[in-house]
N, C-alpha and C. Protein backbone atom coordinates (compact mmCIF):
# COMPACT_ATOMS: atom_id res chain seq x y z
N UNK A 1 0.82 -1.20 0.00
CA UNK A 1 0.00 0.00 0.00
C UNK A 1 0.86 1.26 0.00
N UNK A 2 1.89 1.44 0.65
CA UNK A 2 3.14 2.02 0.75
C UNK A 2 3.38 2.75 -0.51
N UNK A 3 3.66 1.67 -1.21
CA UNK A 3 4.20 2.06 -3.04
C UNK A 3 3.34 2.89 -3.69
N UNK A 4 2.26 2.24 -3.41
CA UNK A 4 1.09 2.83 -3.98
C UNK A 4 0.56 4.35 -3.62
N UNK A 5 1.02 4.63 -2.72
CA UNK A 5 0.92 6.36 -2.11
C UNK A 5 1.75 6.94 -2.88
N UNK A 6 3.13 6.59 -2.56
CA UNK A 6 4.42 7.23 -3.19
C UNK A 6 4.10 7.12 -5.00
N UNK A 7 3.94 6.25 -5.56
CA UNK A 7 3.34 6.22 -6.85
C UNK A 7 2.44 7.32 -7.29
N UNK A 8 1.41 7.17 -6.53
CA UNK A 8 0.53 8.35 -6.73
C UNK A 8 1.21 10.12 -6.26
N UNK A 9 1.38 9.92 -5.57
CA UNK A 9 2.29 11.41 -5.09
C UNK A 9 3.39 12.00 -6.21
N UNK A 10 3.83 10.50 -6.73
CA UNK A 10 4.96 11.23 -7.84
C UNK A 10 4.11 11.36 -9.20
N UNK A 11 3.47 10.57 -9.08
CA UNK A 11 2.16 10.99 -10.58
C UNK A 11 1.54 12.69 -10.50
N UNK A 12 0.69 13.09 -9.23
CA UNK A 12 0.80 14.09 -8.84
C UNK A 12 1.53 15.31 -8.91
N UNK A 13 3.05 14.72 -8.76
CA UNK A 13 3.95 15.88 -8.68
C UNK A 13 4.14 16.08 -10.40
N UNK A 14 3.96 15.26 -11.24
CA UNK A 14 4.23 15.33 -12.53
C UNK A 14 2.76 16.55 -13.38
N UNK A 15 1.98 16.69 -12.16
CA UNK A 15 0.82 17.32 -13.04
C UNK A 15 0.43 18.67 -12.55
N UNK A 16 2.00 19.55 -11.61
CA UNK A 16 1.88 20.39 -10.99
C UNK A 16 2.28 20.90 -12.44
N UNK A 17 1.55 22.36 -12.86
CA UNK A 17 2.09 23.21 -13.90
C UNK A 17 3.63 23.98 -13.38
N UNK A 18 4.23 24.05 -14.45
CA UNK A 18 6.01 24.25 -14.24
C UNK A 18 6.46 23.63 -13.30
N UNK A 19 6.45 22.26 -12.51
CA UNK A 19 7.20 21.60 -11.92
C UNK A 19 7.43 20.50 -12.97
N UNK A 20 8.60 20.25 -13.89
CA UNK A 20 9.67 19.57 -14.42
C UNK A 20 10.42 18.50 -13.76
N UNK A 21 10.83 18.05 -14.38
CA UNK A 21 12.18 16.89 -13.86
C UNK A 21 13.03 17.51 -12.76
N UNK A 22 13.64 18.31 -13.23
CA UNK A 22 14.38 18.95 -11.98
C UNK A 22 14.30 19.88 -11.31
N UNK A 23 13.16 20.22 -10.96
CA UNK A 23 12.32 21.15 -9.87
C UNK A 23 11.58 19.89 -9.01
N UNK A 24 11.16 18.66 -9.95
CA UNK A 24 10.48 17.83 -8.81
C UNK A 24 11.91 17.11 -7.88
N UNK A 25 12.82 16.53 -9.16
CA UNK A 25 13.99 15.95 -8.38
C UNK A 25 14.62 17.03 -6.97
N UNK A 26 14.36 18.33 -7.18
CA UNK A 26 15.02 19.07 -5.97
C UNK A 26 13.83 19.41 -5.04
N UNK A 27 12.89 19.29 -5.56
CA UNK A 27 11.92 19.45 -3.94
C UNK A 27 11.71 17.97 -3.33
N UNK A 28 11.99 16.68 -4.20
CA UNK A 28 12.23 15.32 -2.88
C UNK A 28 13.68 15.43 -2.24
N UNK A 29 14.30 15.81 -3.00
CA UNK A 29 15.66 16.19 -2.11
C UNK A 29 15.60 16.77 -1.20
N UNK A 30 15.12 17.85 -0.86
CA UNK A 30 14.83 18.73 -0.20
C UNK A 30 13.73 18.55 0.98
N UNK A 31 12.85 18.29 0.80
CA UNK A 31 11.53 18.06 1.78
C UNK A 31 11.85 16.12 2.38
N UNK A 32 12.84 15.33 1.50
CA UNK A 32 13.16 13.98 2.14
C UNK A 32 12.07 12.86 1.35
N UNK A 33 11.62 12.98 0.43
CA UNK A 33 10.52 12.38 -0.05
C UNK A 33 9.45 12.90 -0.93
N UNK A 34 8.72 12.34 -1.52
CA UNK A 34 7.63 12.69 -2.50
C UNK A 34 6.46 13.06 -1.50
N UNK A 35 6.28 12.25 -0.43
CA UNK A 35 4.96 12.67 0.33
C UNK A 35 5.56 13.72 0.89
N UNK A 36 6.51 14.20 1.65
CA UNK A 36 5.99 15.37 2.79
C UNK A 36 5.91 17.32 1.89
N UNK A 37 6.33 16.54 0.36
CA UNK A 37 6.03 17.92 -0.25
C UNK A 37 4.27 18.30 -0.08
N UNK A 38 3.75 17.62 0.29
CA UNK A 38 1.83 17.34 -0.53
C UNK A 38 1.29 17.61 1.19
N UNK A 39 2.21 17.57 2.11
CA UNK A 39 1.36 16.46 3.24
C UNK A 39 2.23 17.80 4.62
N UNK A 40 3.57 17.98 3.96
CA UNK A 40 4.18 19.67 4.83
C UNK A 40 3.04 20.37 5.12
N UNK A 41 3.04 20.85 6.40
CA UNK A 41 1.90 22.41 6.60
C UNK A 41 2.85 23.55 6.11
N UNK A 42 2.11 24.41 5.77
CA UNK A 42 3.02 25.99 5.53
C UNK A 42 3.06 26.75 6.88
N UNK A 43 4.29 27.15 7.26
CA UNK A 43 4.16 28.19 8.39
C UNK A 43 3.60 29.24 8.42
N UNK A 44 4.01 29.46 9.62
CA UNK A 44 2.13 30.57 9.65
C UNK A 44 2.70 31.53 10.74
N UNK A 45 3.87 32.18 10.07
CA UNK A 45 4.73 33.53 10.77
C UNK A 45 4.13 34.80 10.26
C-alpha cells in the first residue's frame, strides 16, 4: 500500500504546472521524499 501512495504522489507531482524533472527531483531532495512535499503544513509567521 506504501508504493502505492508514493506512486501516486509522484504521478501528482508530474501534473503540478512548471514543476519539471528537476524542480520535482530538488523538492524530494529537499523536503526527504515525495509525500511530505503534498502532506508539509506551511508556516504561519
Amino acid at each position: 500500500m506504501e508504493a502505492t501512495n508514493e506512486l501516486l504522489y509522484r504521478i501528482a507531482l508530474t501534473l503540478i504546472p512548471g514543476v519539471g524533472d528537476i524542480t520535482a527531483k530538488k523538492l524530494i531532495a529537499y523536503c526527504g521524499g515525495v509525500e511530505p512535499i503534498f502532506t508539509h503544513k506551511k508556516p504561519t509567521c
